[in-house]
Structure formats: C-alpha cells, structure tokens
N, C-alpha and C. Protein backbone atom coordinates (compact mmCIF):
# COMPACT_ATOMS: atom_id res chain seq x y z
N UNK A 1 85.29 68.91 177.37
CA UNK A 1 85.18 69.47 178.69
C UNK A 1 84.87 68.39 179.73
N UNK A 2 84.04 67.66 179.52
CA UNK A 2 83.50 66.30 180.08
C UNK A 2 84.74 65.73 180.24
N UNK A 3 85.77 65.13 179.33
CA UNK A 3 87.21 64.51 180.19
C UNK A 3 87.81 65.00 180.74
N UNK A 4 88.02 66.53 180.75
CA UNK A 4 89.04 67.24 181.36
C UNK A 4 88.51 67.27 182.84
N UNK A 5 86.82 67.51 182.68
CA UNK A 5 86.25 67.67 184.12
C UNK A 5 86.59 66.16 185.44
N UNK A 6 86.63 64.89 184.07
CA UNK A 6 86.54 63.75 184.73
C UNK A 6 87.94 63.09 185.68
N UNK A 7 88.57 63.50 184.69
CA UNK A 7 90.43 63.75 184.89
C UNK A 7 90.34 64.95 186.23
N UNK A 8 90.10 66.12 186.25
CA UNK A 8 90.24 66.52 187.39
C UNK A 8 89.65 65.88 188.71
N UNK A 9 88.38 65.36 188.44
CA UNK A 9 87.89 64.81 189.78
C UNK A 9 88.93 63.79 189.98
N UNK A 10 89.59 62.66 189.44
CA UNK A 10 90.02 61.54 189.78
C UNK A 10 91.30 61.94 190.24
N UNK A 11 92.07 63.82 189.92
CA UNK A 11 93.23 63.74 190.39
C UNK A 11 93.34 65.00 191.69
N UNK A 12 91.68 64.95 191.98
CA UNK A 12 91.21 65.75 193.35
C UNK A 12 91.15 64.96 194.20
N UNK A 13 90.57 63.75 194.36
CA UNK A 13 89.88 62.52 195.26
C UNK A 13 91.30 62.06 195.44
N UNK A 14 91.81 61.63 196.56
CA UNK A 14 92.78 60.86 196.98
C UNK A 14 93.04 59.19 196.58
N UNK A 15 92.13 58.95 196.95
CA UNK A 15 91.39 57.88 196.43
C UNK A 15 91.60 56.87 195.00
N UNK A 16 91.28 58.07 194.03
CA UNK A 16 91.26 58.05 192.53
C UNK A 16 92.43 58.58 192.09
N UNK A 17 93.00 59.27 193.00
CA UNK A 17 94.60 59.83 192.18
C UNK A 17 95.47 58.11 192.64
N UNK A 18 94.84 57.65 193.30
CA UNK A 18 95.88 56.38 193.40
C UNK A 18 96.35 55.59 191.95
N UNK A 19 95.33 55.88 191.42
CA UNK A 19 95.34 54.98 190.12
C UNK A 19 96.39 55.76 189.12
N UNK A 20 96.43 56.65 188.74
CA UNK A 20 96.88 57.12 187.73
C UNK A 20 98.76 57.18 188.52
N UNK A 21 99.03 57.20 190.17
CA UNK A 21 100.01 56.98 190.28
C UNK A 21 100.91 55.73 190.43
N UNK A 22 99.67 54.73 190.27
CA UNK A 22 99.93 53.88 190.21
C UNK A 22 100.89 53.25 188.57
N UNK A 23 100.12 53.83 187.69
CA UNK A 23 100.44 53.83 186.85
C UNK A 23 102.15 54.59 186.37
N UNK A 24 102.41 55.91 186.85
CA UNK A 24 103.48 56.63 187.14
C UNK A 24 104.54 55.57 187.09
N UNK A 25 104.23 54.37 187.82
CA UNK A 25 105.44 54.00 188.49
C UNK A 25 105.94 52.96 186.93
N UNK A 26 104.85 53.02 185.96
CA UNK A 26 105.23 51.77 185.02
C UNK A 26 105.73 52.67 183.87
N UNK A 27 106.85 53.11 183.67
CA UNK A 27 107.22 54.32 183.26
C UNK A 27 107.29 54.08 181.72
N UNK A 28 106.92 54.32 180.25
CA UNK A 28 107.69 53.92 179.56
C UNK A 28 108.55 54.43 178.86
N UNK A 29 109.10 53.90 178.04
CA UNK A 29 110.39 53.81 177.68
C UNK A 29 110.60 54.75 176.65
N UNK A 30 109.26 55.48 176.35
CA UNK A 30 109.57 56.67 175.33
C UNK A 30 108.67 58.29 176.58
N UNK A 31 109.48 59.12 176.29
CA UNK A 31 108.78 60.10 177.04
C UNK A 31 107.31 60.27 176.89
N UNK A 32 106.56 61.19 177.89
CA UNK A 32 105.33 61.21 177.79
C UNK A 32 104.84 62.28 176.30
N UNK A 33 105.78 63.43 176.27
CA UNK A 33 105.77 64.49 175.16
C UNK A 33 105.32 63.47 173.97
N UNK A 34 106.29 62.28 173.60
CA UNK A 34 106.25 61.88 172.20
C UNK A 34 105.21 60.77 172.35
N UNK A 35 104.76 60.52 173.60
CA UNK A 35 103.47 59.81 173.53
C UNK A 35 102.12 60.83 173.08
N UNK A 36 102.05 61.54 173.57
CA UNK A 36 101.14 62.69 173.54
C UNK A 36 101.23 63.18 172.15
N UNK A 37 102.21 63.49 171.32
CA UNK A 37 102.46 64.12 170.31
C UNK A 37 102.83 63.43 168.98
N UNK A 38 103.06 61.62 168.99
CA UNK A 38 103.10 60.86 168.27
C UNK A 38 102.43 59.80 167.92
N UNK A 39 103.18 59.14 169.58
CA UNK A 39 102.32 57.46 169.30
C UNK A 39 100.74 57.84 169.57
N UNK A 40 100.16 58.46 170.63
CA UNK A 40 98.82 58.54 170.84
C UNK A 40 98.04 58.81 169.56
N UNK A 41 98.43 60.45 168.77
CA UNK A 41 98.00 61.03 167.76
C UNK A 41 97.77 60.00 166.63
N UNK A 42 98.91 59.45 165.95
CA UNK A 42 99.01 58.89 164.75
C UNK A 42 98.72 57.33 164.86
N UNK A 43 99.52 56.74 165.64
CA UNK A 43 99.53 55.35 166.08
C UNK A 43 98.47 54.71 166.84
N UNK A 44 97.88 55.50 167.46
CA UNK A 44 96.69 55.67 168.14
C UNK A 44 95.25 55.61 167.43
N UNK A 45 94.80 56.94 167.68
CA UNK A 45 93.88 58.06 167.20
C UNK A 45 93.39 57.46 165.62
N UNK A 46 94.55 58.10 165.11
CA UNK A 46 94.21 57.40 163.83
C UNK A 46 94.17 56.49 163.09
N UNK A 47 94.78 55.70 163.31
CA UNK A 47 94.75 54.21 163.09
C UNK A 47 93.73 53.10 163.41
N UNK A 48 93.60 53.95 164.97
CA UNK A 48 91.77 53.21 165.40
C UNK A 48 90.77 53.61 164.41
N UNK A 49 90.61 54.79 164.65
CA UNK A 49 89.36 55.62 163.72
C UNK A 49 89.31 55.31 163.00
N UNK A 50 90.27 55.10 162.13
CA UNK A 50 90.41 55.04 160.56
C UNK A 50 89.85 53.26 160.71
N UNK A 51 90.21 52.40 161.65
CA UNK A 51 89.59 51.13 161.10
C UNK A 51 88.39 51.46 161.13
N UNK A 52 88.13 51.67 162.69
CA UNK A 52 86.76 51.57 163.23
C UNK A 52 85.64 52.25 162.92
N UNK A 53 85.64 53.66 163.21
CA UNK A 53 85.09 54.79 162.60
C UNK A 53 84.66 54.79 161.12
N UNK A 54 85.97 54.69 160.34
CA UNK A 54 86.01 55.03 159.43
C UNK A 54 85.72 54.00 157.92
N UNK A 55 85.70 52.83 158.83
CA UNK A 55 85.82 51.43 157.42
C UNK A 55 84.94 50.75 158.64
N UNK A 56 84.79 50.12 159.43
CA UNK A 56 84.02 48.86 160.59
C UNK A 56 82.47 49.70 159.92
N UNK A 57 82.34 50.84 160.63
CA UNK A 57 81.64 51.19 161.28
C UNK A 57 79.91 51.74 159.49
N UNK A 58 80.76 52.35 158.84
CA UNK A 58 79.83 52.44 157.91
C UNK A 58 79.95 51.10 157.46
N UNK A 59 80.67 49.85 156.92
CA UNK A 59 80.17 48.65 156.75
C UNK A 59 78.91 48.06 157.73
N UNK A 60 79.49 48.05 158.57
CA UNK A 60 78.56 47.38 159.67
C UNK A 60 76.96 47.92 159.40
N UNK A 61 76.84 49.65 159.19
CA UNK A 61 75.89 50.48 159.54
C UNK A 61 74.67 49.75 158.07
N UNK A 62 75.75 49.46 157.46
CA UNK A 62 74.78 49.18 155.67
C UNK A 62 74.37 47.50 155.97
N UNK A 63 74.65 46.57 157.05
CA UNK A 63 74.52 45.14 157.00
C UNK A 63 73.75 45.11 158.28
N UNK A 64 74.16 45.65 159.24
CA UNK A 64 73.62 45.41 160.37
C UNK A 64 72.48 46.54 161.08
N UNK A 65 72.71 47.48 160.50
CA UNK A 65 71.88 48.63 161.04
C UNK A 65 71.59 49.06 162.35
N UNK A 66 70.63 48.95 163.07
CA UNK A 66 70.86 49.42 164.50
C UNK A 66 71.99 48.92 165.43
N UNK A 67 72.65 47.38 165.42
CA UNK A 67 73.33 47.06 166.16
C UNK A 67 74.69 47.35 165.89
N UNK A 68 74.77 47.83 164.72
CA UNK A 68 75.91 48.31 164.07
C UNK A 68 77.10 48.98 165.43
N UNK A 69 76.80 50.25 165.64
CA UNK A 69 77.58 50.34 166.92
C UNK A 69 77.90 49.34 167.89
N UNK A 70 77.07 48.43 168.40
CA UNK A 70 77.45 47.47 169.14
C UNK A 70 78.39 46.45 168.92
N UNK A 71 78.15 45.66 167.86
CA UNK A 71 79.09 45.25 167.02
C UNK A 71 80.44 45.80 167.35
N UNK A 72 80.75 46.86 166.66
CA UNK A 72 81.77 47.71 166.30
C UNK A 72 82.39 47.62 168.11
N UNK A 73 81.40 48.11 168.56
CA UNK A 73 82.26 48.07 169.82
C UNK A 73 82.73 47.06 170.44
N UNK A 74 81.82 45.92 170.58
CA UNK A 74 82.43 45.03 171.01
C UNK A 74 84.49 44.57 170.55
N UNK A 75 83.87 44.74 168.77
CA UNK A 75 85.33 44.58 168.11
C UNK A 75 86.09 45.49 168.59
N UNK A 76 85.85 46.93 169.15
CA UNK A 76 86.99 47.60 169.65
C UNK A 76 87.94 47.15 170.54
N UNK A 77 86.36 46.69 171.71
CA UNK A 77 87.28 45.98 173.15
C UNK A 77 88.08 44.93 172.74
N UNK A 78 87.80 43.70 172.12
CA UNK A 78 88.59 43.17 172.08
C UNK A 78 90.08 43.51 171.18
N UNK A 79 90.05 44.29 170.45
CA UNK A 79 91.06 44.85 169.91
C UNK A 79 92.21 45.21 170.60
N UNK A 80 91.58 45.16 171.69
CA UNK A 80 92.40 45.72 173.12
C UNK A 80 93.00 44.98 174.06
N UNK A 81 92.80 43.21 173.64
CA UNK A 81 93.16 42.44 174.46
C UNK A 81 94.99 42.40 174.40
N UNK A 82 95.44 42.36 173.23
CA UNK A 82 96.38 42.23 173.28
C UNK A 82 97.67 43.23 174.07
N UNK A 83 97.23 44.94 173.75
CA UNK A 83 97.94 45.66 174.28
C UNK A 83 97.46 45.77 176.03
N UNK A 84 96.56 45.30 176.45
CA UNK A 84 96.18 45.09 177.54
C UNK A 84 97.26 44.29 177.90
N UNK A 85 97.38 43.00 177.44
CA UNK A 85 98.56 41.99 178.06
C UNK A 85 100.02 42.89 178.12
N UNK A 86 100.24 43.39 176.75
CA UNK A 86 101.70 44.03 176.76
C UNK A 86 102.07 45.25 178.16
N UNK A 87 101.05 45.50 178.13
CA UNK A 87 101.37 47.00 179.62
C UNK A 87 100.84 45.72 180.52
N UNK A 88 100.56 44.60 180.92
CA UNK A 88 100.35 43.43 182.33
C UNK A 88 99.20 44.49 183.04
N UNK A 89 98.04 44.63 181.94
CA UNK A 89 96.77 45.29 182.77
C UNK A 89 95.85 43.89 182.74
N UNK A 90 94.84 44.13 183.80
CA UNK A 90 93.78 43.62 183.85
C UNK A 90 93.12 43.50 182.32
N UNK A 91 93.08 42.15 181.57
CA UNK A 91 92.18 42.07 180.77
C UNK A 91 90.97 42.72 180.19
N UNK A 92 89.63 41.72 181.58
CA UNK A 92 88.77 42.28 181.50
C UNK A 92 88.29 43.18 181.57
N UNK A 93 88.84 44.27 182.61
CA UNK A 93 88.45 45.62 182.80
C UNK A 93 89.30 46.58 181.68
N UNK A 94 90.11 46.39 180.63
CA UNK A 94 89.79 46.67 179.44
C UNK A 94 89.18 46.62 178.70
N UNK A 95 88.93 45.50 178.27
CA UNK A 95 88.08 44.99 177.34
C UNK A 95 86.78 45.53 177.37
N UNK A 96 86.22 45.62 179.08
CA UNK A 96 84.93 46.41 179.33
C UNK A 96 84.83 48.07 179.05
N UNK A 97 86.36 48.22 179.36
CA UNK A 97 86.37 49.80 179.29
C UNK A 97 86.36 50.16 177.67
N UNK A 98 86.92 49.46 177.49
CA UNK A 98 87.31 50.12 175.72
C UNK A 98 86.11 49.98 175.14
N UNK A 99 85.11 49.13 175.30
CA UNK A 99 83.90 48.54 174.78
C UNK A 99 83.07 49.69 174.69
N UNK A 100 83.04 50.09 176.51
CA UNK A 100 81.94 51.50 176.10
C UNK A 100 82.47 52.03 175.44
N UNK A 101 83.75 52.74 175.44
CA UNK A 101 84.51 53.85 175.03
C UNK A 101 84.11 53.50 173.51
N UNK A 102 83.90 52.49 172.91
CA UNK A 102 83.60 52.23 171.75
C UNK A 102 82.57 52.16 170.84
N UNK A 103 81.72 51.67 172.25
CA UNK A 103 80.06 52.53 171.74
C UNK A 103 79.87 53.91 171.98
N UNK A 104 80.55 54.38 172.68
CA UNK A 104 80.64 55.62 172.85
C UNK A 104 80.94 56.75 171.57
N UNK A 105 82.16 56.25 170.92
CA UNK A 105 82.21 56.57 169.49
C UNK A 105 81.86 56.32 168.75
N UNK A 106 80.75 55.51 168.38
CA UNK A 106 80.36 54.74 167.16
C UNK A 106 79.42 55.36 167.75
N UNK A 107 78.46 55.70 168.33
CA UNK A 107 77.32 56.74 168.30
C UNK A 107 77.92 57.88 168.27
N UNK A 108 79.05 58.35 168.62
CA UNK A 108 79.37 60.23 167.88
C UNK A 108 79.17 60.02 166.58
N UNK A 109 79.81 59.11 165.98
CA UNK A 109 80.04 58.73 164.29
C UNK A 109 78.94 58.64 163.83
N UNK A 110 78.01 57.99 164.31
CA UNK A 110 76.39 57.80 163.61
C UNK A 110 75.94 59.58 163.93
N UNK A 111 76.10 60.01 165.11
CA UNK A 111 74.79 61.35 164.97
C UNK A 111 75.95 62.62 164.34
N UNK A 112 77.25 62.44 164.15
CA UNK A 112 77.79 63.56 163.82
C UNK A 112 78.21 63.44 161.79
N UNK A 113 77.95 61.90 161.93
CA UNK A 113 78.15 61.57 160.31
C UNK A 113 79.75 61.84 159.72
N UNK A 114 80.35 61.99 161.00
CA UNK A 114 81.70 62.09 160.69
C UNK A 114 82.78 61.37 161.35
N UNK A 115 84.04 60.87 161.22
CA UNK A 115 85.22 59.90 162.15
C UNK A 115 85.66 61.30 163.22
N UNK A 116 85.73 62.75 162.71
CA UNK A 116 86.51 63.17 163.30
C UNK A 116 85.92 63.59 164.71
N UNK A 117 84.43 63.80 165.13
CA UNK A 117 84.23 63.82 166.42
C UNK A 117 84.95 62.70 167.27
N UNK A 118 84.27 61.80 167.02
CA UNK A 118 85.37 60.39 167.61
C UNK A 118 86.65 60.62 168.05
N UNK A 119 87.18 61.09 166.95
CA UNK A 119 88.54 60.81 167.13
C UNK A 119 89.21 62.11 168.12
N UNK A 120 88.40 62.87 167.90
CA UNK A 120 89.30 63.83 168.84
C UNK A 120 88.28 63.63 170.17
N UNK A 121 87.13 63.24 170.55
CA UNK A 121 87.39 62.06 172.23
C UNK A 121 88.11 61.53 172.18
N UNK A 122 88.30 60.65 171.29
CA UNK A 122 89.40 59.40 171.40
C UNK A 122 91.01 60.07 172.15
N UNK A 123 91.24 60.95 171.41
CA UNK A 123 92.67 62.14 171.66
C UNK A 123 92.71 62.33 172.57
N UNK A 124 91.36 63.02 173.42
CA UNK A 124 91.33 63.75 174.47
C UNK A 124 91.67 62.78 175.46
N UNK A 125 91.01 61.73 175.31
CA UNK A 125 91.01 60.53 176.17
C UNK A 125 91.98 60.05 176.77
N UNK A 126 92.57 59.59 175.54
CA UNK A 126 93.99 59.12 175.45
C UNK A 126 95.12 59.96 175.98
N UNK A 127 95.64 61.14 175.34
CA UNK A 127 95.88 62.01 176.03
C UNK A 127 95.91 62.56 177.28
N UNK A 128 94.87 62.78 177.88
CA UNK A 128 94.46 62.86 179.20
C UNK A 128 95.08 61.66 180.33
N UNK A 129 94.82 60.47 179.32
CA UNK A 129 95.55 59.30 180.39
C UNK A 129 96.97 59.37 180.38
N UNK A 130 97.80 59.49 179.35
CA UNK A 130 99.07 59.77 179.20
C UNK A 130 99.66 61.12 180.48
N UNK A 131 98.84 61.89 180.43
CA UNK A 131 99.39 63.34 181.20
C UNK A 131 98.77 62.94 182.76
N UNK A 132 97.44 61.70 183.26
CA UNK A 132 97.35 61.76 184.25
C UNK A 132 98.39 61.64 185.21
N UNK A 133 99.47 60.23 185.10
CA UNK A 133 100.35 59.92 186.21
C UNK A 133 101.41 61.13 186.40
N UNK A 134 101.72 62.01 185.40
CA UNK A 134 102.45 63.70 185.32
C UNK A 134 101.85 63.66 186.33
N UNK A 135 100.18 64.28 186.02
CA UNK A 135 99.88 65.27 186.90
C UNK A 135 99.71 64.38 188.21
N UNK A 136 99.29 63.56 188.49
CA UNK A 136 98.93 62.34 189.60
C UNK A 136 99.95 62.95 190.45
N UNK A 137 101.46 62.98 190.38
CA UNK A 137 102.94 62.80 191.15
C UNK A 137 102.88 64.10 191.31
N UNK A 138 102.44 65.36 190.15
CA UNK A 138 102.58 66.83 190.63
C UNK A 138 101.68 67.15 191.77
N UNK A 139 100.60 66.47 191.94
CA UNK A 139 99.43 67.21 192.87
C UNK A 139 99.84 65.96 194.14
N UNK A 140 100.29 65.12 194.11
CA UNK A 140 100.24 64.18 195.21
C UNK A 140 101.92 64.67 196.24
N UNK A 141 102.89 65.56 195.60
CA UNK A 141 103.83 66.00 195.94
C UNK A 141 103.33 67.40 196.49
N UNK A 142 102.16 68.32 196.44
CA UNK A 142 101.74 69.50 197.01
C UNK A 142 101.24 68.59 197.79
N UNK A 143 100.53 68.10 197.97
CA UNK A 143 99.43 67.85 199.16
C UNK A 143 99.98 67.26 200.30
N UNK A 144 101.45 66.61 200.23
CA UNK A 144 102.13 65.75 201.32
C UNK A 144 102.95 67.11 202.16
C-alpha cells in the first residue's frame, strides 16, 4: 500500500510526474506488459532474491551478524552499477537508491524469516516503476 500510495503522490505533484515522463521517452524495446509479466517477475524479482535474500543474506547473517543487512545491501547497490550504465542513468543515485532499497529488504528477510516478503516489495517496486511513465503520459495528457 505504501508504494502504491508513493507512486500516486509522485504522479499527482507536477513536479514529480516529470520524472517518470521523463523516463517514457526512453522507451524499451520490449513492451511494458512483458516487462511487468516477465523480465521484472523472473529476471528480476527472482533472481535478486534468490541471490540476495535467499543465499547473501543468511550467509552473511551466520558470519557477520548485526551488520549482515548492511553488507548485503551495500552488495545490492553496487550490483546495480552496471545496469545503471546500460539504461545511461545516473550512477550514484542508483547505487544510493538500490542500497536502501536493499537494506530495506534484508530487514523484511531478518523480521519475516522469509525471501518472499522481500520479494514481493521488490515486485511491487519494480513494477510500479515499469507502469509509472504509462501512467506519467495518461495523467499528464488529462491535465493539459
């Protein structure tokens, strides 16, 4: 509920819908449906989790113990450097973003004792960004 709420504010504010149409314009090359319904889900979702969540994260938890999440996250962000370059985003402000987003899950994973809370933020997340520049161009075409 928390992303969906967060996603609506950014595509209420004029401001903040800039971004996601900004994005609109970098179109890719597979529809948004089979992003949403493939690459995000499988290629995505699970593939992260399953490192991070699911193998990083209880290693880490048995060697490192409290910093364990941190760790983990850090390794997320940078995990991220590379597809950061491939879409020509800002580096650092990946790297920062994915980082929380990564402590962010690695504490669902510690208090829920499971990958799959994670992963379906992770979904929602992801997801949500995929459908913003949709919706970005639908609500920025009512309002003109």
């Amino acid at each position: 509920m928390v992303v969906l709420a967060g996603y609506a504010v950014a595509l209420a504010v004029p401001s903040l819908r800039r971004l996601p149409l900004e994005i609109a314009v970098r179109a890719p090359e597979t529809s948004t449906l089979e992003w949403i319904a493939l690459h995000i889900p499988v290629g995505t979702v699970l593939a992260e989790e399953a490192i991070f969540r699911g193998t990083l994260d209880p290693l880490l938890a048995a060697s490192a113990g409290a910093t364990a999440p941190a760790i983990s996250a850090v390794d997320f962000g940078l995990w991220h450097i590379q597809p950061a370059r491939a879409a020509q985003d800002p580096v650092l402000p990946t790297v920062l973003a994915t980082t929380l987003a990564g402590l962010v899950f690695s504490v669902l994973r510690r208090r829920s004792g499971s990958a799959t809370a994670p992963a379906l933020l992770h979904l929602a997340i992801n997801a949500g960004g995929a459908l913003a520049p949709v919706a970005a161009r639908w609500v920025d075409g009512r309002t003109r």
